[in-house]
N, C-alpha and C. Protein backbone atom coordinates (compact mmCIF):
# COMPACT_ATOMS: atom_id res chain seq x y z
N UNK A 1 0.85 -1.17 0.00
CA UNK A 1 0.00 0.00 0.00
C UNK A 1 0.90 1.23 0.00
N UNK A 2 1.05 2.29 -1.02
CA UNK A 2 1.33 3.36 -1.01
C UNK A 2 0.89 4.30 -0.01
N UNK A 3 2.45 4.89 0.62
CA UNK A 3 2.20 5.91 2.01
C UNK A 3 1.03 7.07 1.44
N UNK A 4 -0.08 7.09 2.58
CA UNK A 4 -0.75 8.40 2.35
C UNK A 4 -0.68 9.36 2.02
N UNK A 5 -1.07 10.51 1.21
CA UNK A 5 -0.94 11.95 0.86
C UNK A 5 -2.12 12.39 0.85
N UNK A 6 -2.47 13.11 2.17
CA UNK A 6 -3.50 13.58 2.35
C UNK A 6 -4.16 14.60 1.12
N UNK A 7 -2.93 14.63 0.23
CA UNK A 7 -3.54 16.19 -1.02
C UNK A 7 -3.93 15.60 -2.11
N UNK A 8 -4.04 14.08 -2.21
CA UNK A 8 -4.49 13.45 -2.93
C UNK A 8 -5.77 13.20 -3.91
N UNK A 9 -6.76 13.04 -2.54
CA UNK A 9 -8.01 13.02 -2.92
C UNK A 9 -8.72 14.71 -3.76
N UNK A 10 -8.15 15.86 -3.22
CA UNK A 10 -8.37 16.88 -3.98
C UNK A 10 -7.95 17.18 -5.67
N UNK A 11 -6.58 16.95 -5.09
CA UNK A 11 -6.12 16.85 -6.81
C UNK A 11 -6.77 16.14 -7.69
N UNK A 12 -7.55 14.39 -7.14
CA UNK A 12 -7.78 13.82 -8.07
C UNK A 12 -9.05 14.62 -8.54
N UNK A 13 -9.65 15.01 -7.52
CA UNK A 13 -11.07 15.92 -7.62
C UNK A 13 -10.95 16.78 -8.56
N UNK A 14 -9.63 17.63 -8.82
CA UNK A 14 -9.46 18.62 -9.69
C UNK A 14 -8.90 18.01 -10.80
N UNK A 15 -8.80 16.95 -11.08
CA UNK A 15 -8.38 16.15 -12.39
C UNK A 15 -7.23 15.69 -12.72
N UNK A 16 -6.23 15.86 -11.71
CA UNK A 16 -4.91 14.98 -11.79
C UNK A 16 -4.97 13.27 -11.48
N UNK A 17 -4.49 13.03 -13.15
CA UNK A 17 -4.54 11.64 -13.25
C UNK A 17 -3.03 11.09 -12.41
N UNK A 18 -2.09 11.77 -11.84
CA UNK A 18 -1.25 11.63 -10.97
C UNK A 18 -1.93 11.17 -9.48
N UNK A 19 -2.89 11.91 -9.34
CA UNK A 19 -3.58 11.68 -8.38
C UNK A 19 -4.39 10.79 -8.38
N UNK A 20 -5.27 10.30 -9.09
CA UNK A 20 -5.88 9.35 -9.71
C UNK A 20 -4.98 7.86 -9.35
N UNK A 21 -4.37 8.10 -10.25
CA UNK A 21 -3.33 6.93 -10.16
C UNK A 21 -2.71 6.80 -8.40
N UNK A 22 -2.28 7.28 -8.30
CA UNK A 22 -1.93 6.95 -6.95
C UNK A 22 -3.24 6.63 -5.86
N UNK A 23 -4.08 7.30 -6.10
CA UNK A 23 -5.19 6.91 -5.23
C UNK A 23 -5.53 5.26 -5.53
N UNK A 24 -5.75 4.74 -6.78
CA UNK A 24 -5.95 3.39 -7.07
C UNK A 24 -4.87 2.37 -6.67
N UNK A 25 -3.55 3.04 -6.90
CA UNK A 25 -2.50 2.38 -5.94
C UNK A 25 -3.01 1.74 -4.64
N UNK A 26 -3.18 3.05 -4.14
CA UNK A 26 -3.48 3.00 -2.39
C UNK A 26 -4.50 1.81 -1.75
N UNK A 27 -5.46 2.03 -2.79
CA UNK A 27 -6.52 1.76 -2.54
C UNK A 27 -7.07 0.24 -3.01
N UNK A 28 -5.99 -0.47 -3.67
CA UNK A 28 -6.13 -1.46 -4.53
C UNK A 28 -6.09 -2.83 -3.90
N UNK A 29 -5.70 -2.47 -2.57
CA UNK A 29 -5.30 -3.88 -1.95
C UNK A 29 -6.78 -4.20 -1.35
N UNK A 30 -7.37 -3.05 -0.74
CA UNK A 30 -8.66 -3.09 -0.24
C UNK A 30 -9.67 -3.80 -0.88
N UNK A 31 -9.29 -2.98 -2.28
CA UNK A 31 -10.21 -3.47 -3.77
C UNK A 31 -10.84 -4.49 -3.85
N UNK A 32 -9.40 -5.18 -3.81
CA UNK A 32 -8.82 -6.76 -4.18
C UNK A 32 -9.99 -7.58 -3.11
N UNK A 33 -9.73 -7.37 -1.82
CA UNK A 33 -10.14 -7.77 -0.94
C UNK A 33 -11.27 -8.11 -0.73
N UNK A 34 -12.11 -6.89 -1.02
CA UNK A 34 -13.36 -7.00 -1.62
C UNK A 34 -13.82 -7.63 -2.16
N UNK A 35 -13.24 -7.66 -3.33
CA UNK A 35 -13.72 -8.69 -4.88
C UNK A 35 -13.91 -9.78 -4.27
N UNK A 36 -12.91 -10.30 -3.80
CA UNK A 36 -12.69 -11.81 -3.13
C UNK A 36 -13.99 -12.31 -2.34
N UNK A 37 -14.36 -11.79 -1.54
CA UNK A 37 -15.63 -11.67 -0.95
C UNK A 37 -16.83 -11.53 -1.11
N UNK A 38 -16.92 -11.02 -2.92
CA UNK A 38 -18.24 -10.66 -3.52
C UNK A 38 -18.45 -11.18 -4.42
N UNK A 39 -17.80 -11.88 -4.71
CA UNK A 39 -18.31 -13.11 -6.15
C UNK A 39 -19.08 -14.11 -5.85
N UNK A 40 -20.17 -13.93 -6.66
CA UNK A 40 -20.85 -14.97 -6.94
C UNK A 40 -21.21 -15.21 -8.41
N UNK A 41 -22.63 -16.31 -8.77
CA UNK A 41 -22.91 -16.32 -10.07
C UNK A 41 -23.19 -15.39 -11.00
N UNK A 42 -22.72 -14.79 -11.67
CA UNK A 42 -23.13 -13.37 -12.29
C UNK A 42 -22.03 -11.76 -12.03
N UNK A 43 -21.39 -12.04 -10.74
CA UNK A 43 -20.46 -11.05 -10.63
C UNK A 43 -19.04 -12.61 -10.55
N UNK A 44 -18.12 -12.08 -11.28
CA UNK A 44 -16.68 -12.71 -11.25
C UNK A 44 -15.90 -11.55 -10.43
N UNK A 45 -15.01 -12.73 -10.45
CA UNK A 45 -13.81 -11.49 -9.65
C UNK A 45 -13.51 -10.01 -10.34
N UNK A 46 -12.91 -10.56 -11.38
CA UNK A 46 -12.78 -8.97 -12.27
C UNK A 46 -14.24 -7.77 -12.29
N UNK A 47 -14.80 -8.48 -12.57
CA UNK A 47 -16.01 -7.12 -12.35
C UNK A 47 -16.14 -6.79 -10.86
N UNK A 48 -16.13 -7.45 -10.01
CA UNK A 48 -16.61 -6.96 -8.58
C UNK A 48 -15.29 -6.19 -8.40
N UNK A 49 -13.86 -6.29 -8.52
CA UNK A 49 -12.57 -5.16 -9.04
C UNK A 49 -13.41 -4.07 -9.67
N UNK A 50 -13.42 -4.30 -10.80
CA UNK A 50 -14.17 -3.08 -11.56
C UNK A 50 -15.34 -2.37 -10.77
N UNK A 51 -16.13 -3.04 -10.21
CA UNK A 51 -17.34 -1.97 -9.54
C UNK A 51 -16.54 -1.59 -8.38
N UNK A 52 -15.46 -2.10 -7.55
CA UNK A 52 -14.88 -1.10 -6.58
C UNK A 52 -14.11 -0.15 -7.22
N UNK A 53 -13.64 0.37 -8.10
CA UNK A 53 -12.88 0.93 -9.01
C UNK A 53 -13.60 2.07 -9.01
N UNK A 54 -15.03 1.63 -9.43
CA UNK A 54 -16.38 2.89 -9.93
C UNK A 54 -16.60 3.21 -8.87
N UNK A 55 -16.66 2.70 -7.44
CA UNK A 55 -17.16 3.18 -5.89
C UNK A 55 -15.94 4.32 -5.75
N UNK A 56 -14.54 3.91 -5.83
CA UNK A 56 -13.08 5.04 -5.59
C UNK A 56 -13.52 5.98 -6.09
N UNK A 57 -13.48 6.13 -7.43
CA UNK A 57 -13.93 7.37 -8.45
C UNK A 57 -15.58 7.84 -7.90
N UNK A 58 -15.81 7.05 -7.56
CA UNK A 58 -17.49 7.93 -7.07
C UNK A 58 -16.95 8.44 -5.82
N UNK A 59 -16.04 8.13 -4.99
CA UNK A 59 -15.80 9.30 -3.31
C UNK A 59 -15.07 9.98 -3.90
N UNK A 60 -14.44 9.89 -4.55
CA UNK A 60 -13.41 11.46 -5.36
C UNK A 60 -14.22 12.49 -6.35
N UNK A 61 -15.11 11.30 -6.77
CA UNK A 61 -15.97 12.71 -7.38
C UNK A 61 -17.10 13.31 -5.98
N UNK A 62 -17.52 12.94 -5.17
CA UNK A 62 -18.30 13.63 -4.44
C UNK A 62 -17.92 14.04 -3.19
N UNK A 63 -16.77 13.85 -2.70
CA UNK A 63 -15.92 13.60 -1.41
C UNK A 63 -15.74 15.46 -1.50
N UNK A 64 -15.92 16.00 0.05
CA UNK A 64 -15.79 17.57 0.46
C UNK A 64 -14.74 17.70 1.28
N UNK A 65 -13.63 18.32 1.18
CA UNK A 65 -13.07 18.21 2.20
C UNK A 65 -13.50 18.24 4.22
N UNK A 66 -14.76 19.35 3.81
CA UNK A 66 -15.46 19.84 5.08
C UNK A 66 -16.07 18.09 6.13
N UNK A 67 -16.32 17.36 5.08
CA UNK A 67 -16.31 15.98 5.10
C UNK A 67 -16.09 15.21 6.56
N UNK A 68 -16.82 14.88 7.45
CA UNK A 68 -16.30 13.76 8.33
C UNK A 68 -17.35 12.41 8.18
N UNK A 69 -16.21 11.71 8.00
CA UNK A 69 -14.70 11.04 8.55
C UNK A 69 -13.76 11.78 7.32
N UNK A 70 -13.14 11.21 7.56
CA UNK A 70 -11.77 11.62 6.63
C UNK A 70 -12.19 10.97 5.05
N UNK A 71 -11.05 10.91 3.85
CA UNK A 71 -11.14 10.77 2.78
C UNK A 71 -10.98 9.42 2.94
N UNK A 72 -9.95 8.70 3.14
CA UNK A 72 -9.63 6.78 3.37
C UNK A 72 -11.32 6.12 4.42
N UNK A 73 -11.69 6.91 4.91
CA UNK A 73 -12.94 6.07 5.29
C UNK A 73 -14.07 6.23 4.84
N UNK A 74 -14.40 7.33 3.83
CA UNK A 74 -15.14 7.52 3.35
C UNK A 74 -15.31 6.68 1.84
N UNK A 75 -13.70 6.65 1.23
CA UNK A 75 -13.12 6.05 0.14
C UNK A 75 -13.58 4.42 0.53
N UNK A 76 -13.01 3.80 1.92
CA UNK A 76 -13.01 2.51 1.90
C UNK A 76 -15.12 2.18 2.03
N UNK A 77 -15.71 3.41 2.57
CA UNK A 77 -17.47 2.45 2.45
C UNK A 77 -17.72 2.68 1.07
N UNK A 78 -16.78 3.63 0.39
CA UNK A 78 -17.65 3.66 -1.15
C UNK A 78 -17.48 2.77 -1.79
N UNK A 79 -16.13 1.99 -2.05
CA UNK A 79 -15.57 0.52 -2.71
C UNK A 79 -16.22 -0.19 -2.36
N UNK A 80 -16.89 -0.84 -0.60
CA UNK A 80 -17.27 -1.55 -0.11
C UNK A 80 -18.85 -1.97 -0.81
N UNK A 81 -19.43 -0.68 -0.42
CA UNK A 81 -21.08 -0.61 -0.74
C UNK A 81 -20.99 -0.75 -2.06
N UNK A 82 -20.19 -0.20 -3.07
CA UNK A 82 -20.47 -0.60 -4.82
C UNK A 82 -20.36 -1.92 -4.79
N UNK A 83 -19.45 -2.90 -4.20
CA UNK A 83 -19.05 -4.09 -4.67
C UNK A 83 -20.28 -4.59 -4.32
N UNK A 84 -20.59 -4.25 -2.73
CA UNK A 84 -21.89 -5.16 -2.18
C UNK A 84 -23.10 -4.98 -3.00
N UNK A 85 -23.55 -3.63 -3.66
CA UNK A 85 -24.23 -3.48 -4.21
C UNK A 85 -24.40 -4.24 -5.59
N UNK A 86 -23.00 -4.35 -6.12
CA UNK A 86 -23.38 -5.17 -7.44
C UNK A 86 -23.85 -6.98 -7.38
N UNK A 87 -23.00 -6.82 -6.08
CA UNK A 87 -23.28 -8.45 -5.75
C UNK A 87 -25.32 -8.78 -5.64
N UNK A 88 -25.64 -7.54 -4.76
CA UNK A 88 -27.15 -7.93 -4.40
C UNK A 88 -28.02 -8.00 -5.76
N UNK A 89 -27.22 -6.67 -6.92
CA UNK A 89 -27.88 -7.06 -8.23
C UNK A 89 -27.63 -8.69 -9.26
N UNK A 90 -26.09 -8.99 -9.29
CA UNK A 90 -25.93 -10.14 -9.63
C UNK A 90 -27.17 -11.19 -9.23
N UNK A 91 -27.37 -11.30 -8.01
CA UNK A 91 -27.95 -12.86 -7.12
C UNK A 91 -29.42 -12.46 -7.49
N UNK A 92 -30.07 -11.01 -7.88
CA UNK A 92 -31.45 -11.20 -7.91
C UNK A 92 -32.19 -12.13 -9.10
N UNK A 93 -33.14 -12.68 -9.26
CA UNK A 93 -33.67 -13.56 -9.61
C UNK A 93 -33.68 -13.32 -11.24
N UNK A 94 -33.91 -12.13 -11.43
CA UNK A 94 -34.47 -12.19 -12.69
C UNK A 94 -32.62 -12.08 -14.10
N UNK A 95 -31.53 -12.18 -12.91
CA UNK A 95 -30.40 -12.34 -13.62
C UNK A 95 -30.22 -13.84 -13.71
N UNK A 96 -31.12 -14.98 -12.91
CA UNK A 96 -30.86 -16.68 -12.93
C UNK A 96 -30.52 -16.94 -14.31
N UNK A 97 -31.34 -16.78 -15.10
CA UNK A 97 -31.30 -17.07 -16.71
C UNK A 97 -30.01 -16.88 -17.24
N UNK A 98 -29.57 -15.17 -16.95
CA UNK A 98 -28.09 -15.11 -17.79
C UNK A 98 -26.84 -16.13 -16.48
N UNK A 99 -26.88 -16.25 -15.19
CA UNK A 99 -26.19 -16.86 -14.56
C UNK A 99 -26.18 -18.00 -14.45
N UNK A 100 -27.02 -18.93 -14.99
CA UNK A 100 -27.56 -20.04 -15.15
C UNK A 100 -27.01 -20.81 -16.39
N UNK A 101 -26.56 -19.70 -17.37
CA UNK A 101 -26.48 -20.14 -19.06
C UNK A 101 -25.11 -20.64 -19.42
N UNK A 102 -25.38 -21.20 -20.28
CA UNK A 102 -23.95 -22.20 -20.37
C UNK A 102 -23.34 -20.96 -21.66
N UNK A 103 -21.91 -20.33 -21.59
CA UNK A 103 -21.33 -19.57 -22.55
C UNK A 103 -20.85 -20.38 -24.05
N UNK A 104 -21.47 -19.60 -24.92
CA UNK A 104 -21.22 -20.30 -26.40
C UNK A 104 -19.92 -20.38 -26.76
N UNK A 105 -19.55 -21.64 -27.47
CA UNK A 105 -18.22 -22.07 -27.74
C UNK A 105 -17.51 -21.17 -28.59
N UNK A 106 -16.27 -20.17 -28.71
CA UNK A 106 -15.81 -19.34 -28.78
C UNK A 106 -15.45 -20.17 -30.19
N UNK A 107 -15.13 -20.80 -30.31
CA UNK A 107 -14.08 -21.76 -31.60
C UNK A 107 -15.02 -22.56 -32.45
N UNK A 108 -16.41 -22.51 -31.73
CA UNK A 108 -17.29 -23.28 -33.10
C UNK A 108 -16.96 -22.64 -34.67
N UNK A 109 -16.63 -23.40 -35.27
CA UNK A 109 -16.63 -23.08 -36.98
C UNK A 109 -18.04 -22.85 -37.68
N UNK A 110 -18.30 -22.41 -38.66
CA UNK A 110 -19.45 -22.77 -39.64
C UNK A 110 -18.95 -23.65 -40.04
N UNK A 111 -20.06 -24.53 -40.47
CA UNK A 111 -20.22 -26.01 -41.35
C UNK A 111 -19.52 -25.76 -42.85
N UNK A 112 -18.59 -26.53 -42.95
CA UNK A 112 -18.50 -26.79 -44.55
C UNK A 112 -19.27 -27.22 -45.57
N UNK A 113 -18.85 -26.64 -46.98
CA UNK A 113 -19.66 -27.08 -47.61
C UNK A 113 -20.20 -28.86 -47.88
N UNK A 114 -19.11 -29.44 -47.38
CA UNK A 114 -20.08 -30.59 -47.75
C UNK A 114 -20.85 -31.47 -46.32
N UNK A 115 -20.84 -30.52 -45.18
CA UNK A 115 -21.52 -30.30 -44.26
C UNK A 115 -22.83 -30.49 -44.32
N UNK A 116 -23.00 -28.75 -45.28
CA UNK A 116 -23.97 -28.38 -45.34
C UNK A 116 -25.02 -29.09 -46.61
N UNK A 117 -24.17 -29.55 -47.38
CA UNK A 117 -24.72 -30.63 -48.52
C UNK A 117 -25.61 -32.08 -47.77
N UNK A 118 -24.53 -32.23 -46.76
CA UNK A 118 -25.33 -33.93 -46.26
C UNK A 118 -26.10 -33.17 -45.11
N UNK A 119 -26.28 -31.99 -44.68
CA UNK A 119 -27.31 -31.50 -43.90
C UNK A 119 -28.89 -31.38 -44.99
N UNK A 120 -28.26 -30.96 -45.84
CA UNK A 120 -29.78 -30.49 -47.37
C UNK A 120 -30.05 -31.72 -47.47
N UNK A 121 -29.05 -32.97 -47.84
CA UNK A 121 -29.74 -34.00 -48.59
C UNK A 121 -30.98 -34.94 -47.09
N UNK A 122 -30.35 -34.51 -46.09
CA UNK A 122 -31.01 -35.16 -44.53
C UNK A 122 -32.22 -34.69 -44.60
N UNK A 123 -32.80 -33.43 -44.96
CA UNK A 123 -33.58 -32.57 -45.00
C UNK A 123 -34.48 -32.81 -45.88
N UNK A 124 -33.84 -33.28 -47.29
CA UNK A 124 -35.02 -33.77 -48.25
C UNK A 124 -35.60 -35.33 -48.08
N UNK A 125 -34.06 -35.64 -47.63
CA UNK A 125 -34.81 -37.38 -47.18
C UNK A 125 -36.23 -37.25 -46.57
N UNK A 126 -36.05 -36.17 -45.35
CA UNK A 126 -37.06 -36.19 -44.17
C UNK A 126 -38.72 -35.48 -44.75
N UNK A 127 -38.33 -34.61 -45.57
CA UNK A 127 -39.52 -34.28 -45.91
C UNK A 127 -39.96 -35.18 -47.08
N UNK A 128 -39.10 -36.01 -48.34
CA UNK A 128 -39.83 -36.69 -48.85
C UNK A 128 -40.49 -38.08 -48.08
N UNK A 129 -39.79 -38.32 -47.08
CA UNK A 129 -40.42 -39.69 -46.05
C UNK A 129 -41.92 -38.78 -45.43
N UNK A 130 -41.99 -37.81 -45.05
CA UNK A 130 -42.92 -37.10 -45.04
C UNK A 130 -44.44 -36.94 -45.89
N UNK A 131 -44.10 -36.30 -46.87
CA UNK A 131 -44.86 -36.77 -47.89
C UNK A 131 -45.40 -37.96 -48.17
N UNK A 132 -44.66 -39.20 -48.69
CA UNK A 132 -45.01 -40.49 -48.59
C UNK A 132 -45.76 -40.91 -47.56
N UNK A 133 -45.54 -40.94 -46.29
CA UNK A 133 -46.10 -41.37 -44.85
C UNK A 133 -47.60 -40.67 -44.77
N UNK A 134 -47.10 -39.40 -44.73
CA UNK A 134 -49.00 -38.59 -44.14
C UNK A 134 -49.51 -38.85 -45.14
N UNK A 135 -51.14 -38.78 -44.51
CA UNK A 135 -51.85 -38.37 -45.57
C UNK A 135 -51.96 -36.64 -45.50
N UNK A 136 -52.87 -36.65 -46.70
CA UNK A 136 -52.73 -35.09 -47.11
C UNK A 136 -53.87 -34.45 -45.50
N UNK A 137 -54.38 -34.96 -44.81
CA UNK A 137 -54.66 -34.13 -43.48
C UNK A 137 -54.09 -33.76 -42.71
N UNK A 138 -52.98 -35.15 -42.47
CA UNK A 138 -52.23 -35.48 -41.63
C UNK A 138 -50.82 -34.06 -41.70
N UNK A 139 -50.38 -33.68 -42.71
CA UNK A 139 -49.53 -33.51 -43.28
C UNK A 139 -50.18 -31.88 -42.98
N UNK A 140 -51.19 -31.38 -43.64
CA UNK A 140 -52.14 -30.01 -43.48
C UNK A 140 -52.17 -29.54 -42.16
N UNK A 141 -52.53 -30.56 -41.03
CA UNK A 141 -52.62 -30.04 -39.63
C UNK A 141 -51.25 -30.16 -39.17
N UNK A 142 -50.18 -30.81 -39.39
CA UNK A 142 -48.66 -30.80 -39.25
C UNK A 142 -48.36 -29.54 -39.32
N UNK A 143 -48.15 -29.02 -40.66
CA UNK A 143 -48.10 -27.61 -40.74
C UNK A 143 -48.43 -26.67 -40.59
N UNK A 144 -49.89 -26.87 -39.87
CA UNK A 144 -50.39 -25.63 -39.73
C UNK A 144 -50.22 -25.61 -37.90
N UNK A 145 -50.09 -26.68 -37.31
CA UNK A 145 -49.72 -26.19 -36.05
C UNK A 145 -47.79 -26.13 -35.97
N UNK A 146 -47.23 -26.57 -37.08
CA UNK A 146 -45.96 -26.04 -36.81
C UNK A 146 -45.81 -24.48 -37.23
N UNK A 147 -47.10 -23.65 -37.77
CA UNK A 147 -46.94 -22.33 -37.90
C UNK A 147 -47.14 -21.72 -36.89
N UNK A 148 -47.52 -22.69 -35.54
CA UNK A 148 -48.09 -21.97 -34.18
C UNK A 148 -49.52 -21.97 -33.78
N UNK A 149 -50.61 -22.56 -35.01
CA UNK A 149 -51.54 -22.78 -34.67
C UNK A 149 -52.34 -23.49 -33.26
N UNK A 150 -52.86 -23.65 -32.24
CA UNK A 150 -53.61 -24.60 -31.79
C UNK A 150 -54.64 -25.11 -32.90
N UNK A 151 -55.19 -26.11 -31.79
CA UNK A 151 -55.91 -27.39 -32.37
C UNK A 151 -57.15 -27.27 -32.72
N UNK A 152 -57.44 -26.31 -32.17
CA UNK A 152 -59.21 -25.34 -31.89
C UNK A 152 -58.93 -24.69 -33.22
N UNK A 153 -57.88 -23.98 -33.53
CA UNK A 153 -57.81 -23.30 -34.78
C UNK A 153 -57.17 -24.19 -36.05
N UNK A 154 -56.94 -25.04 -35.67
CA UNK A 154 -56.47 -25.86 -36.85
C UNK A 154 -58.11 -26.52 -37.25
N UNK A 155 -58.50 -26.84 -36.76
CA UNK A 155 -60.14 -27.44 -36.52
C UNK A 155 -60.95 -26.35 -37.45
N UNK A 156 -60.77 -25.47 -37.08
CA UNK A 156 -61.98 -24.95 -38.20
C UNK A 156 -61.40 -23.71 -39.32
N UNK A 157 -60.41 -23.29 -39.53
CA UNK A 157 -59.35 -23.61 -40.45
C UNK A 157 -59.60 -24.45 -41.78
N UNK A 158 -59.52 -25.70 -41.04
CA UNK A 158 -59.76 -26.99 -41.95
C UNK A 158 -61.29 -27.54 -42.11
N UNK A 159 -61.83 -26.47 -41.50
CA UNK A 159 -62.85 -27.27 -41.43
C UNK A 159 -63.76 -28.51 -41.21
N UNK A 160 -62.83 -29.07 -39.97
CA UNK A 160 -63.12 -30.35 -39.14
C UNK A 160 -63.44 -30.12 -37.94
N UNK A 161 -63.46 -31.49 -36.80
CA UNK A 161 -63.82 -31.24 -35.46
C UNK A 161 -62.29 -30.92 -35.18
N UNK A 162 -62.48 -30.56 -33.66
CA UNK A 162 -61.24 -30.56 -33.04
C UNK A 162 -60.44 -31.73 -32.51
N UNK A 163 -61.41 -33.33 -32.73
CA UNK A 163 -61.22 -34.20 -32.22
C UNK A 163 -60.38 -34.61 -33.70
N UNK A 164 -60.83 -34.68 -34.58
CA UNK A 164 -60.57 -34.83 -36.09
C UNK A 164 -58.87 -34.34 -36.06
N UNK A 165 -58.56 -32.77 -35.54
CA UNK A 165 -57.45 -32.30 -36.03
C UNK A 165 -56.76 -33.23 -34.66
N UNK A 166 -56.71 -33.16 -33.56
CA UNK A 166 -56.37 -33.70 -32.65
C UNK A 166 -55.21 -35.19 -32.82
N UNK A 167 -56.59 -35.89 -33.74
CA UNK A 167 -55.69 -37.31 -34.13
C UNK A 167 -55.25 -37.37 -35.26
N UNK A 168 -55.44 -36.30 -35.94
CA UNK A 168 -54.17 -36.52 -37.52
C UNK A 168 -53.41 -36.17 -36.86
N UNK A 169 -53.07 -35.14 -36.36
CA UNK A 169 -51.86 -34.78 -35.47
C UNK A 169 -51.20 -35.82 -34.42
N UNK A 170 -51.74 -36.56 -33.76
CA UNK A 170 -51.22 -37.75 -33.21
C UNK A 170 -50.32 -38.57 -33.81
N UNK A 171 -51.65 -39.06 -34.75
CA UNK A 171 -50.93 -40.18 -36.31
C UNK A 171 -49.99 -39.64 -37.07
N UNK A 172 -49.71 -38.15 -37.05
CA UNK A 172 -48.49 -37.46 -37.49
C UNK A 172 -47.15 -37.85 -36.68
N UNK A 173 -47.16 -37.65 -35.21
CA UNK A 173 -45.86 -37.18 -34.80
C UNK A 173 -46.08 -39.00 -34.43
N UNK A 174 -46.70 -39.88 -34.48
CA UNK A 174 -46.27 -41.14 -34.17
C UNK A 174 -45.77 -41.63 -35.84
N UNK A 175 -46.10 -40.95 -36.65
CA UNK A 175 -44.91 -42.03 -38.00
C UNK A 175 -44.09 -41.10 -37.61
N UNK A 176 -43.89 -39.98 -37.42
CA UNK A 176 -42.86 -39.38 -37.38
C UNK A 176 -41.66 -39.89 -36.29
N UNK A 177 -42.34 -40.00 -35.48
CA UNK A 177 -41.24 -40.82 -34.51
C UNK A 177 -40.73 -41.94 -34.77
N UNK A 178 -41.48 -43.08 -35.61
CA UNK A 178 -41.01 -44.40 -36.01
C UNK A 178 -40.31 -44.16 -36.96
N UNK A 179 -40.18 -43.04 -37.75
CA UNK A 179 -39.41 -43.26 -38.92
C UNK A 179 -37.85 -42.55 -38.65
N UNK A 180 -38.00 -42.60 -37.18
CA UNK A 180 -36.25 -42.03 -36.90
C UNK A 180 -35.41 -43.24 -36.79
């Protein structure tokens, strides 16, 4: 930890990145300390660093000299409360989803072309086995609830019961399943 200079916190106030810098010196071990203590799913170490970083620079930007306590205790609840604060946002519920999510593989390639060839020809296999298999109801209510339809609206749509669309659609996804 860099020895104190009480003329510090002003200068940085007045825009010396000398001051600046040395204040983050000072102040960095604390930082650290912090971080360590505030990670969880959603905050990592480096960001909970970074939000004490933004707490330093927030007591230098609002810090008075007229001020009690002093600048180092005022400095150390502002690091403290940002970190804690980001932590209470990390853990709230509605971040589960992004903390929860598995990160996409950095090195996946696109498919080559002859990838993407025995992907097309898989594709026509499946829809000409398709064709062949349904009948033409079977095949009508297929598609029209793979556009998002329900069954109530596929039903009169087609102009059948709902019991009608119900079991082409059954007899659909059961050849469909046997023919995997």
């Amino acid at each position: 930890m860099k020895q104190w200079d009480p003329t510090w916190p002003q200068a940085a106030h007045d825009g010396s990145d000398a001051a600046v810098a040395a204040l983050v010196a000072h102040f960095m071990p604390l930082v650290r300390r912090g971080a360590r203590g505030c990670t969880c799913p959603g905050l990592d170490f480096e960001d909970a660093v970074q939000e004490g970083l933004i707490g330093l620079l927030r007591a230098v930007r609002s810090y008075r000299p007229d001020m009690e306590p002093g600048f180092e205790a005022y400095a150390r609840a502002s690091i403290l409360n940002a970190q804690r604060t980001a932590r209470r946002k990390a853990g709230r519920k509605k971040n589960s989803p992004l903390n929860q999510s598995v990160p996409l593989d950095e090195e996946a390639e696109a498919p080559g072309p002859e990838q993407l060839m025995m992907e097309r020809e898989a594709f026509s296999d499946t829809l000409g086995r398709l064709n062949r298999e349904l009948s033409s109801l079977e095949r009508r209510v297929l598609r029209l609830r793979l556009e998002g339809c329900r069954v109530g609206a596929i039903a009169r749509r087609l102009d059948i019961t709902t019991k009608a669309a119900e079991n082409a659609l059954c007899r659909a996804r059961r050849k469909i399943k046997r023919g995997k």
